[in-house]
C-alpha atoms as a PDB file:
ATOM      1  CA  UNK A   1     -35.852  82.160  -0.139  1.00  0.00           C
ATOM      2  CA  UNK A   2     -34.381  83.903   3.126  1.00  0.00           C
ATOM      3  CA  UNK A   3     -31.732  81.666   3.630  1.00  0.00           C
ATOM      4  CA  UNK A   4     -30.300  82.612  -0.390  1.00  0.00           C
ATOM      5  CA  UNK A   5     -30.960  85.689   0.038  1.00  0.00           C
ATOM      6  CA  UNK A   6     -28.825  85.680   3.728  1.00  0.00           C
ATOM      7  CA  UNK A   7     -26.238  83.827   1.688  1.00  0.00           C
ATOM      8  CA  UNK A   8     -26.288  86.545  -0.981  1.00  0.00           C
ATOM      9  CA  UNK A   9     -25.484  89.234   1.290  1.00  0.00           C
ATOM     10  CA  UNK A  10     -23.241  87.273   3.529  1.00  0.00           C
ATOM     11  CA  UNK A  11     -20.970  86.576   0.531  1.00  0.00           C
ATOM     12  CA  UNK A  12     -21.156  90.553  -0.622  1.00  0.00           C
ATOM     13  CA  UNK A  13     -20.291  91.703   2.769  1.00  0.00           C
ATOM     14  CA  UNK A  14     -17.406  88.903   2.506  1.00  0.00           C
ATOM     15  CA  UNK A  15     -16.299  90.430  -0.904  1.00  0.00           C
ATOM     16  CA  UNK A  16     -16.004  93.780   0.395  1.00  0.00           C
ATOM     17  CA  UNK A  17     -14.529  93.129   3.703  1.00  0.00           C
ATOM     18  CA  UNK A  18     -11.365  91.168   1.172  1.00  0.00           C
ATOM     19  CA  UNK A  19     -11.451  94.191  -0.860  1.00  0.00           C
ATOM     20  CA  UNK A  20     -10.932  96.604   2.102  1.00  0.00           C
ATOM     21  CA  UNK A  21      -8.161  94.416   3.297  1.00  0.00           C
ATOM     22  CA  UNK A  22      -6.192  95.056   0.481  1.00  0.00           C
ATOM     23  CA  UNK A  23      -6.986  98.564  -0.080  1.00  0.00           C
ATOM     24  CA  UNK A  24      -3.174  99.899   0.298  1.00  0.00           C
ATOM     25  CA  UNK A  25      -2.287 103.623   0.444  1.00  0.00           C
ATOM     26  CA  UNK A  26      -1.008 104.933  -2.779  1.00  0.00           C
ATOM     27  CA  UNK A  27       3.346 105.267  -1.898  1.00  0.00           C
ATOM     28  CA  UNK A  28       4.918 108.562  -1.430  1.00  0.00           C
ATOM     29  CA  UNK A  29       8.193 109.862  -2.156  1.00  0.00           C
ATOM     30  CA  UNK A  30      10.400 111.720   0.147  1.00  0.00           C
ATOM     31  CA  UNK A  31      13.822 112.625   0.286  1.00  0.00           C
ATOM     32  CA  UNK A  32      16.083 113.969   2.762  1.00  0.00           C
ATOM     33  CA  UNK A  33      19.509 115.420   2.765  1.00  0.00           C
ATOM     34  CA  UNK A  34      22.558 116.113   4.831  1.00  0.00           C
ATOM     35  CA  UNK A  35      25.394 118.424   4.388  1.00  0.00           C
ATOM     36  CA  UNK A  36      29.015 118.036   5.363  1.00  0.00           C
ATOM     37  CA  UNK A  37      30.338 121.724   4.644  1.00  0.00           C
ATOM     38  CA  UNK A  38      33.996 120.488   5.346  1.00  0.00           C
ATOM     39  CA  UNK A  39      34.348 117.530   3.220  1.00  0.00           C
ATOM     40  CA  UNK A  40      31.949 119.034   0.190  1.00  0.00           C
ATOM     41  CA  UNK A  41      29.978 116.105   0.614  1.00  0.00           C
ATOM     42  CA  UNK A  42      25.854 116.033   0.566  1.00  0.00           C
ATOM     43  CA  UNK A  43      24.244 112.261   1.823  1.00  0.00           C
ATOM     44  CA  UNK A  44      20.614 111.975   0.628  1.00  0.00           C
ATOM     45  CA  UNK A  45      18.515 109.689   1.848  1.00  0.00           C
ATOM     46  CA  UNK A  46      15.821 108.409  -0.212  1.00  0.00           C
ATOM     47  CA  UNK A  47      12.545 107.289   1.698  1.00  0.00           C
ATOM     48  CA  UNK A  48       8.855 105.579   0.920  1.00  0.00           C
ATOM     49  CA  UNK A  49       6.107 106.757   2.518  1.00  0.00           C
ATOM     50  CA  UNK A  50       3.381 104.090   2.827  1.00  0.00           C
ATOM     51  CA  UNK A  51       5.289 101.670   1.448  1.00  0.00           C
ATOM     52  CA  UNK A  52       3.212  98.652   2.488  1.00  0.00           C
ATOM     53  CA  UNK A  53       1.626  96.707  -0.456  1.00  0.00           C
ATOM     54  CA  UNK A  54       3.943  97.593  -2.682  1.00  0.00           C
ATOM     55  CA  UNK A  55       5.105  94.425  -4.765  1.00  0.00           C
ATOM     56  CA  UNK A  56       7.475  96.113  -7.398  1.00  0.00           C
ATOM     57  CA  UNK A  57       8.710  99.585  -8.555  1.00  0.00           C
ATOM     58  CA  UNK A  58      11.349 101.311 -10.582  1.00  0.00           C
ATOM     59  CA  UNK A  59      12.189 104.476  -8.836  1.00  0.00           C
ATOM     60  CA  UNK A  60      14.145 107.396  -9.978  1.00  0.00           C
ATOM     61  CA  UNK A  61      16.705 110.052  -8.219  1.00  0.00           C
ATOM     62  CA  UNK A  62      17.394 112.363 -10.196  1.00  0.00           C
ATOM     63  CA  UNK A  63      20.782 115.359  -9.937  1.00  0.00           C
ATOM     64  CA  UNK A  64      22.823 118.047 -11.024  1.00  0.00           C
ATOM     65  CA  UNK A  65      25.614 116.496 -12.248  1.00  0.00           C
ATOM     66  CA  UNK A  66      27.052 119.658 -12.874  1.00  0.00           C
ATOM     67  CA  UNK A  67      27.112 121.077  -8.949  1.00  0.00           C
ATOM     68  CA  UNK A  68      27.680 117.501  -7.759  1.00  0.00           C
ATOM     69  CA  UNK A  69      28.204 113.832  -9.027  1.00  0.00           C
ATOM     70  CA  UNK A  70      27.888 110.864  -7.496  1.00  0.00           C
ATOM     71  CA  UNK A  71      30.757 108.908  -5.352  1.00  0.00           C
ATOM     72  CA  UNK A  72      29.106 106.090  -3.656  1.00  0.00           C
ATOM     73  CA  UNK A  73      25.438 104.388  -2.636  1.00  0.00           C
ATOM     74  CA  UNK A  74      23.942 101.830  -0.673  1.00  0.00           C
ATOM     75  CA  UNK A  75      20.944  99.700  -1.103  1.00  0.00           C
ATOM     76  CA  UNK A  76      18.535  99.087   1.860  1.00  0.00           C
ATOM     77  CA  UNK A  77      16.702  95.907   1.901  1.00  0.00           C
ATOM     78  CA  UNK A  78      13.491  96.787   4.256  1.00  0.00           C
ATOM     79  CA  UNK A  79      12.361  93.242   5.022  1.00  0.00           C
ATOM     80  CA  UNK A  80      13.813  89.870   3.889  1.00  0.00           C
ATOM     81  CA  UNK A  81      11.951  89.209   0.436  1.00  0.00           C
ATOM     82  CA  UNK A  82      13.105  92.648  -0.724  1.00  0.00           C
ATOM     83  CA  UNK A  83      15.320  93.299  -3.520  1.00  0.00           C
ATOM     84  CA  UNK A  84      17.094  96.212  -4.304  1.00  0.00           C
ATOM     85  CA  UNK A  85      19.101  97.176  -7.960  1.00  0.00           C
ATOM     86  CA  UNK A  86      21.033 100.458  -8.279  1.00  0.00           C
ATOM     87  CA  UNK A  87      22.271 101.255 -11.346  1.00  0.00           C
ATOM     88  CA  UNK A  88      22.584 104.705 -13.449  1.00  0.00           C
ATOM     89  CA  UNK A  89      20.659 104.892 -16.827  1.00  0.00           C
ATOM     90  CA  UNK A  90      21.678 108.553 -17.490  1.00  0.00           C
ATOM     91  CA  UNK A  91      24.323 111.050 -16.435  1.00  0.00           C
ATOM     92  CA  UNK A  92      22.364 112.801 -14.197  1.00  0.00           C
ATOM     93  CA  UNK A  93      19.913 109.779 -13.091  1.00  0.00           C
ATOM     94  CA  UNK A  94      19.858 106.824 -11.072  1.00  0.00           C
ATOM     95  CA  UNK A  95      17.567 103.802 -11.322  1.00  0.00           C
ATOM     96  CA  UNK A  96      16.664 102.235  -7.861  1.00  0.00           C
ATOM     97  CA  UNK A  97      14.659  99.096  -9.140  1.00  0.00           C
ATOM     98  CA  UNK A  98      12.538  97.660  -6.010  1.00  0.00           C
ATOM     99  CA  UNK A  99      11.481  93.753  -6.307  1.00  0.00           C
ATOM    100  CA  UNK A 100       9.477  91.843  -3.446  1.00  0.00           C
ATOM    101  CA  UNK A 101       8.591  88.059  -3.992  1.00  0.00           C
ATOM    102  CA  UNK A 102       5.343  88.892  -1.871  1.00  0.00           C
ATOM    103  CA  UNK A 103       5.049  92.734  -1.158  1.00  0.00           C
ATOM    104  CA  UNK A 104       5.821  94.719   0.969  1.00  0.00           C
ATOM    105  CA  UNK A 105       4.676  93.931   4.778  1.00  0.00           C
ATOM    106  CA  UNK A 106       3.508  96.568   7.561  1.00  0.00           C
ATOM    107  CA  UNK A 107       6.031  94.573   9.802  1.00  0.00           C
ATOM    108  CA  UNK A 108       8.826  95.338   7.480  1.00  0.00           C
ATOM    109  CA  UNK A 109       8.232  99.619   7.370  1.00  0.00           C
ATOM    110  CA  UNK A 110       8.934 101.757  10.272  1.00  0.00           C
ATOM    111  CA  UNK A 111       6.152 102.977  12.733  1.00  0.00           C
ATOM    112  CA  UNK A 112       5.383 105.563  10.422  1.00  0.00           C
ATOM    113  CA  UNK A 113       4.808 102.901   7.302  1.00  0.00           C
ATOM    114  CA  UNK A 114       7.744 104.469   5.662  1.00  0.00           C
ATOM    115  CA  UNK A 115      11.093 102.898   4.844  1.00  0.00           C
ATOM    116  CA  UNK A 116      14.409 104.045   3.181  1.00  0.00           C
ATOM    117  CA  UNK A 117      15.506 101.686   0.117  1.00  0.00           C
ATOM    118  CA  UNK A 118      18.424 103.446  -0.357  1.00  0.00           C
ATOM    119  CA  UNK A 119      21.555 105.932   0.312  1.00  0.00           C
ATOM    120  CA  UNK A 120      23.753 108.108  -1.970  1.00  0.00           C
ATOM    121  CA  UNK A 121      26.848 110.272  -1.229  1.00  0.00           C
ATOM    122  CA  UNK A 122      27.263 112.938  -3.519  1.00  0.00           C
ATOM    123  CA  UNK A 123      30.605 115.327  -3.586  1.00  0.00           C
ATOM    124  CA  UNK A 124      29.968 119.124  -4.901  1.00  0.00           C
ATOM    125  CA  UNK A 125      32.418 119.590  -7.350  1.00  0.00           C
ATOM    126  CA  UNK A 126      31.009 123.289  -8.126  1.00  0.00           C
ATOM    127  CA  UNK A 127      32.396 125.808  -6.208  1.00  0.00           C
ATOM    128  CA  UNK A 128      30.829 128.255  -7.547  1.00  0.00           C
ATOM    129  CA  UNK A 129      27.304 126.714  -6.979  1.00  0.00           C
ATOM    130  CA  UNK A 130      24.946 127.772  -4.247  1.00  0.00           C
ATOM    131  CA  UNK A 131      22.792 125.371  -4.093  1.00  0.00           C
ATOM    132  CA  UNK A 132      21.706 122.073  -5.673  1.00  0.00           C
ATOM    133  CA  UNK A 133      18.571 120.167  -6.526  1.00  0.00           C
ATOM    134  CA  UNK A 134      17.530 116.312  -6.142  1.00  0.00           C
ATOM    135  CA  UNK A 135      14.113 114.952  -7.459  1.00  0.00           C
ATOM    136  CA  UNK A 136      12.319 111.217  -7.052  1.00  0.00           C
ATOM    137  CA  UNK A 137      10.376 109.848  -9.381  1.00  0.00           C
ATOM    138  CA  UNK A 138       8.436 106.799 -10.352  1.00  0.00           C
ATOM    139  CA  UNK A 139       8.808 105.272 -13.819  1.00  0.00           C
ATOM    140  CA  UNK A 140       5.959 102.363 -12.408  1.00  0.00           C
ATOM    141  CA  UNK A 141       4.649 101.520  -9.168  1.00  0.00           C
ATOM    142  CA  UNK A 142       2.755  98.247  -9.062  1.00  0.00           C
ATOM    143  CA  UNK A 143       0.673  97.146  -5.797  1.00  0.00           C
ATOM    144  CA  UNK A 144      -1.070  93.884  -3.939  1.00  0.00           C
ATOM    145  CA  UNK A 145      -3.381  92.317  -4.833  1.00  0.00           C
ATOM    146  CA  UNK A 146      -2.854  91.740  -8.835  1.00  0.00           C
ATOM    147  CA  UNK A 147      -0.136  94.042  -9.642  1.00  0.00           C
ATOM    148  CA  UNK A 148      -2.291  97.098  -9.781  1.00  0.00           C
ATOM    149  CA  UNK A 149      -0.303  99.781 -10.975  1.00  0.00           C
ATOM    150  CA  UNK A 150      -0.796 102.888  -8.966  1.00  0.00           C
ATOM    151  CA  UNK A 151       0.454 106.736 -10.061  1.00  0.00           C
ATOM    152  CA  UNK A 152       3.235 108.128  -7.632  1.00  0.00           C
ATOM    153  CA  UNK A 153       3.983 111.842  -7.264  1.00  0.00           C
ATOM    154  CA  UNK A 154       7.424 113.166  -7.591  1.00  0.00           C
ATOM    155  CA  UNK A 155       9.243 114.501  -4.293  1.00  0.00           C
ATOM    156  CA  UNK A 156      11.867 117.779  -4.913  1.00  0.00           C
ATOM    157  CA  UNK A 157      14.153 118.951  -2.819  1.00  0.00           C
ATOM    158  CA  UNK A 158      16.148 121.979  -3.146  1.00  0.00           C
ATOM    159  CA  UNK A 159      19.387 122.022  -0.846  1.00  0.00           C
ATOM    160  CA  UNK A 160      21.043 125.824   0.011  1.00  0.00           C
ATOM    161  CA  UNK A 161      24.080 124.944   0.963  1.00  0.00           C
ATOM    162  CA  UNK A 162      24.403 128.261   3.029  1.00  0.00           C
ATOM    163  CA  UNK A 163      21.511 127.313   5.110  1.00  0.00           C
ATOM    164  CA  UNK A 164      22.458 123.690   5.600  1.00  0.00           C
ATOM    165  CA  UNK A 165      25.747 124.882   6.965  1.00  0.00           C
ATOM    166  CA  UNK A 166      24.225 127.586   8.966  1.00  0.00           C
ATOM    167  CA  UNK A 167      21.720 124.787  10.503  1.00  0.00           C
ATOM    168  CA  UNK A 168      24.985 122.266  10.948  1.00  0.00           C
ATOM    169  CA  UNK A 169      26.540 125.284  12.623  1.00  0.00           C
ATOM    170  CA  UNK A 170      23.352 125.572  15.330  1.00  0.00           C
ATOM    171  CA  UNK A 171      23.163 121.949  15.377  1.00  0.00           C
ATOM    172  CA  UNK A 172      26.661 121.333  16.385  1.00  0.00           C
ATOM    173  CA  UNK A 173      26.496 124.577  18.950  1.00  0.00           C
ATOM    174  CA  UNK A 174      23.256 122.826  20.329  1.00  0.00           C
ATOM    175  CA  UNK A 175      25.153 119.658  21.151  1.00  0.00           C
ATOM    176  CA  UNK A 176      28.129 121.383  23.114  1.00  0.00           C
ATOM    177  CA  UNK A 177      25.677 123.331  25.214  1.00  0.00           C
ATOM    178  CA  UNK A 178      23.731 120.284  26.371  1.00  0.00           C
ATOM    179  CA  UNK A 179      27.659 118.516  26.976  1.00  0.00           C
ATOM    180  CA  UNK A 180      28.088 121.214  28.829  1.00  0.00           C
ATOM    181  CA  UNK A 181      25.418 121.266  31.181  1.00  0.00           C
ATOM    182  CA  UNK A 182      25.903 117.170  30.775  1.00  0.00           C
ATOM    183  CA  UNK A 183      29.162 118.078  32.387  1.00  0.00           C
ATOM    184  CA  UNK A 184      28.111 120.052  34.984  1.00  0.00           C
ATOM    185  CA  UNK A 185      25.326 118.698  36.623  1.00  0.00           C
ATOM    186  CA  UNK A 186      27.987 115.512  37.014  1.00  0.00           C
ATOM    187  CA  UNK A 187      30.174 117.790  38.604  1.00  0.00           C
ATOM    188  CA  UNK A 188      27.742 118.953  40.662  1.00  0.00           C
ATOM    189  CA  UNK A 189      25.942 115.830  41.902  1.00  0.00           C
ATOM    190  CA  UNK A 190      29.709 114.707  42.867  1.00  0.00           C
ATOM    191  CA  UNK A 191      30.271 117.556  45.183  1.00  0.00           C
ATOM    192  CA  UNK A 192      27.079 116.959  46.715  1.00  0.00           C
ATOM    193  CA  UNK A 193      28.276 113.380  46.879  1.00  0.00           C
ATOM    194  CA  UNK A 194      31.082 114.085  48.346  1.00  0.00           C
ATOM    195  CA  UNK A 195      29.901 116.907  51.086  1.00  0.00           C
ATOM    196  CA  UNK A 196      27.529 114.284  52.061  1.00  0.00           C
ATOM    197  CA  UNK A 197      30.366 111.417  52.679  1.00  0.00           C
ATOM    198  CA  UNK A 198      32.272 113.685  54.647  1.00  0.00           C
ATOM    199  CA  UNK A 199      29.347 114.946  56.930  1.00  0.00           C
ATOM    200  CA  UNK A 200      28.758 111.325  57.363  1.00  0.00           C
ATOM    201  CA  UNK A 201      32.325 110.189  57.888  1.00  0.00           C
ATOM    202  CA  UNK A 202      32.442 112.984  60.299  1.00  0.00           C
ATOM    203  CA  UNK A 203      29.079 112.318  61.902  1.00  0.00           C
ATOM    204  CA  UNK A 204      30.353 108.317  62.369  1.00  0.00           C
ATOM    205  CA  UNK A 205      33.827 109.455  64.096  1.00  0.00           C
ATOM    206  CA  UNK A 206      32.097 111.936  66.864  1.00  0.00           C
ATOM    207  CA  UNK A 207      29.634 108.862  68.045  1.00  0.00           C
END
């Protein structure tokens, strides 16, 4: 009678231990944009958080496509068994349909779990407009082990594109000063190079 009952509770704590090992977080979407003021152009990057597990998904980006439209994209495969489709199913939406003949491994994510599946350039073509909006979406999100189809949560993200030009601007001022005092602690350790050769040099000649 012990030895069924040890078996019994040997094969729940095996059951649950299985179950815990596939117990993937539930993705997250999160997007992130940059600004080129000068050519009118806005690059948004479109990122999973906790992407691991994740066997298939049809993701969504959607725009203003009257402030900008788009002018080019690029897929991102995150690990080899990934496939990535971009196509548009709207005017103002794209379709970013994400395939894995396995899922999605921890190896294959960043060091932060997250990985970007794909890039889009957009040019403003408003003038007038003062800011723009992107938002990701997920028609389905299915998971290891089984397909289990989880809910993911829509990521929005509001670009000024005063402020992104003003933080460029900083940016941009940011990298000069550190060039410059790049520049002149070089100049300075040659000097000191140099004052120090000669001392030698001069040292050398008196003996």
């Amino acid at each position: 009678m012990k030895k069924i009952v040890s078996l019994v509770i040997c094969i729940v704590m095996l059951s649950v231990t299985c179950i815990t090992a596939f117990a993937w977080e539930t993705p997250q979407l999160k997007l992130s944009a940059a600004y080129n003021e000068k050519e009118q152009e806005i690059t948004v990057e479109y990122r999973v958080l906790d992407f691991a597990g994740t066997e298939s998904a049809d993701f969504r980006l959607k725009y203003d496509s009257a402030v900008v439209e788009l002018t080019d994209y690029e897929a991102n495969k995150p690990d080899g068994n990934s496939f990535v489709e971009i196509g548009t199913t709207e005017a103002d939406k794209i379709s970013i349909q994400y395939i894995n003949m396995y899922y999605m491994s921890e190896e294959g994510c960043e060091e932060d779990g997250s990985a970007v599946i794909a890039t889009f350039t957009f040019k403003v073509i408003d003038e007038a407009a003062l800011e723009t909006v992107f938002i990701a979406t997920a028609d389905s999100c299915n998971m290891d082990p089984d397909s289990k189809e989880v809910t993911v949560k829509r990521d929005t993200l509001k670009l000024n594109f005063a402020e992104a030009a003003s933080e460029n601007a900083q940016e941009s001022v940011f990298e000069n000063e550190n060039m410059k005092k790049a520049i002149f602690g070089a100049v300075v350790a040659f000097v000191i190079f140099v004052a120090v050769l000669v001392g030698i040099v001069v040292k050398y000649r008196k003996q």
